[in-house]
C-alpha atoms as a PDB file:
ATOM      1  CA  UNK A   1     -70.081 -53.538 126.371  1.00  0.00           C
ATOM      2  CA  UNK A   2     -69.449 -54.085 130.266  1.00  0.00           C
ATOM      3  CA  UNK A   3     -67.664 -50.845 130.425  1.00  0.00           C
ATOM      4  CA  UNK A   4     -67.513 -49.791 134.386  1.00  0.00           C
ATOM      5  CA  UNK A   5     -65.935 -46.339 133.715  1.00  0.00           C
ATOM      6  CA  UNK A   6     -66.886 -43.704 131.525  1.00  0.00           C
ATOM      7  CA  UNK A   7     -64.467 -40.562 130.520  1.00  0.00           C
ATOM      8  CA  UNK A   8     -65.522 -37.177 129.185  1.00  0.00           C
ATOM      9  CA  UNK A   9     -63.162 -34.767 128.144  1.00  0.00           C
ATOM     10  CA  UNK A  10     -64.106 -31.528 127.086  1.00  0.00           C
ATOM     11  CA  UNK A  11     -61.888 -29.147 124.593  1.00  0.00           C
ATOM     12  CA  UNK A  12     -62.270 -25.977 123.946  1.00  0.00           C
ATOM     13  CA  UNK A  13     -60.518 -24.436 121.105  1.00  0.00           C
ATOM     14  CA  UNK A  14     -61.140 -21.551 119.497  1.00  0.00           C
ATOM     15  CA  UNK A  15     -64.711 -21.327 117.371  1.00  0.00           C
ATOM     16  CA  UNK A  16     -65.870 -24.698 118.762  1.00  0.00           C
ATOM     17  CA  UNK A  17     -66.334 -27.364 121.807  1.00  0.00           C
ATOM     18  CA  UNK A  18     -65.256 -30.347 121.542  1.00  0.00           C
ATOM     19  CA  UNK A  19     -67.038 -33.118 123.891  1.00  0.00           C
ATOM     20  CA  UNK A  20     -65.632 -37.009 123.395  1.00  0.00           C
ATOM     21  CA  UNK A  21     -66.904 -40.073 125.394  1.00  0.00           C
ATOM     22  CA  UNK A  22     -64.966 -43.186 125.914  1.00  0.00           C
ATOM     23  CA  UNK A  23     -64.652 -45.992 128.632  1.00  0.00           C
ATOM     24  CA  UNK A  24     -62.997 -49.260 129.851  1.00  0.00           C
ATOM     25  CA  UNK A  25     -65.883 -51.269 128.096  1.00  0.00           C
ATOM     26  CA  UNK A  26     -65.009 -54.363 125.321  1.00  0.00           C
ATOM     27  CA  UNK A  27     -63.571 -53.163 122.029  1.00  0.00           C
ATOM     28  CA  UNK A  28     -66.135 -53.421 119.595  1.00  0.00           C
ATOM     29  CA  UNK A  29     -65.450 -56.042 117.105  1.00  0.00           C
ATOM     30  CA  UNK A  30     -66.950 -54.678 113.751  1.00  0.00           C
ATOM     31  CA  UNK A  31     -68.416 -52.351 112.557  1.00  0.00           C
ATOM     32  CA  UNK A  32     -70.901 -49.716 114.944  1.00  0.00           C
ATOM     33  CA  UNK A  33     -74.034 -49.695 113.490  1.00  0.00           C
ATOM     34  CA  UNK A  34     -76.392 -46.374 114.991  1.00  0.00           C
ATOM     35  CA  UNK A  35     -79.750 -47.703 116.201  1.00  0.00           C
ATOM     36  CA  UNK A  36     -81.708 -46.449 119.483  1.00  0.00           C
ATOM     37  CA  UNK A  37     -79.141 -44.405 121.339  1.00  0.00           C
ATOM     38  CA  UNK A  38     -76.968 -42.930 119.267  1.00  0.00           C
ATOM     39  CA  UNK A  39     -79.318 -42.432 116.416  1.00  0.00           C
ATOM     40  CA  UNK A  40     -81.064 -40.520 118.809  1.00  0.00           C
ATOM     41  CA  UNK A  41     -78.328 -38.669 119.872  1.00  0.00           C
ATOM     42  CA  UNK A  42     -76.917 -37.848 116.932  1.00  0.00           C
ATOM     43  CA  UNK A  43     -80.515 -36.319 115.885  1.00  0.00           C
ATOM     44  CA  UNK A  44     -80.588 -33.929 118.893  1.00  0.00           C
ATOM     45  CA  UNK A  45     -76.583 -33.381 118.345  1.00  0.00           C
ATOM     46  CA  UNK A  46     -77.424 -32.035 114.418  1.00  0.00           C
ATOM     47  CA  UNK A  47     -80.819 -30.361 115.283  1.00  0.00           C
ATOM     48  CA  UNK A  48     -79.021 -28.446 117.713  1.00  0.00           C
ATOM     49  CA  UNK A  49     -75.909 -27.591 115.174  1.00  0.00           C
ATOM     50  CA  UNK A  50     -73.626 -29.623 116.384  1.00  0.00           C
ATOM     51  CA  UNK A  51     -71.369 -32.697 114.853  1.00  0.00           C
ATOM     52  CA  UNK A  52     -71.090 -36.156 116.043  1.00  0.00           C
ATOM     53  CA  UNK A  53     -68.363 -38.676 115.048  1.00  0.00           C
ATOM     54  CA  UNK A  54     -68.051 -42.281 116.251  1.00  0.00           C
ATOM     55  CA  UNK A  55     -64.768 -44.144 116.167  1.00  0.00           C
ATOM     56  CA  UNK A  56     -64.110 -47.478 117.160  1.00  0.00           C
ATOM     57  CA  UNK A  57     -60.336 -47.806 117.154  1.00  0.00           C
ATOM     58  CA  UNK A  58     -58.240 -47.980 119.108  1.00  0.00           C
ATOM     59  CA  UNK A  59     -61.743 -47.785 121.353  1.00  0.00           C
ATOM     60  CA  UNK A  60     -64.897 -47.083 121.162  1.00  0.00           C
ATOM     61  CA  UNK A  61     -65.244 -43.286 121.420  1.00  0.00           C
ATOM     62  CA  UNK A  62     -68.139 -40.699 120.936  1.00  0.00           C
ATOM     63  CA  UNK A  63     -67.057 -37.258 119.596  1.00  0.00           C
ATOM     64  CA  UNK A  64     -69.366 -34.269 119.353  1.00  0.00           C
ATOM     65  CA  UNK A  65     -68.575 -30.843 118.093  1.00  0.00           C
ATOM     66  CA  UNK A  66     -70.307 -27.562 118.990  1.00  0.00           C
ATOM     67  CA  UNK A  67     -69.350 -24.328 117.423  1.00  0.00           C
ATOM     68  CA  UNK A  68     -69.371 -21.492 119.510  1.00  0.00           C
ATOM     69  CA  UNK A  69     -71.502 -18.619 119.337  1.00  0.00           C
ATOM     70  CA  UNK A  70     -74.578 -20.971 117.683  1.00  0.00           C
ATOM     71  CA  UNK A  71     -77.942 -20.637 120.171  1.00  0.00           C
ATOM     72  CA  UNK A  72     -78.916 -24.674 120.871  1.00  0.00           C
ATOM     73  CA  UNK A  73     -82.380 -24.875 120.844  1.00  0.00           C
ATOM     74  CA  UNK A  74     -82.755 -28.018 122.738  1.00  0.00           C
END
C-alpha cells in the first residue's frame, strides 16, 4: 500500500492487551480479503488465544487482543 510509517500502540487494560497496527499507507478501496500474511497471522494470533480484528476505515488498521494471564504457546 506504499505506507512509509508504521504505528503500534499498545493498551493495556485490565484482563487483556490490546496491540493495533496502522500506517500512512493508501486507504484500501474495498473490501480486505485475508490471504498470505494475515491469514497467517491471524492463525498464530488464535492458536495462541488471542483475537484479531481488521478494519479498514477510516484506515487500514490491525487489532489484536490478548487476555492476560493465558500462557502463549508460540
Amino acid at each position: 500500500a506504499g505506507a512509509k510509517q508504521l504505528w503500534i500502540n499498545v493498551e493495556e487494560t485490565d484482563g487483556e492487551y490490546v496491540i493495533r497496527y496502522s500506517n500512512d499507507g493508501a486507504v484500501p478501496t474495498g473490501p480486505v480479503t485475508e490471504g498470505g500474511g494475515l491469514s497467517t497471522a491471524r492463525r498464530k494470533v488464535e492458536a495462541a488465544g488471542g483475537r484479531m480484528a481488521i478494519e479498514t476505515a477510516p484506515r487500514f488498521m490491525l487489532t489484536l487482543i490478548f487476555e492476560k494471564g493465558v500462557k502463549m504457546d508460540v
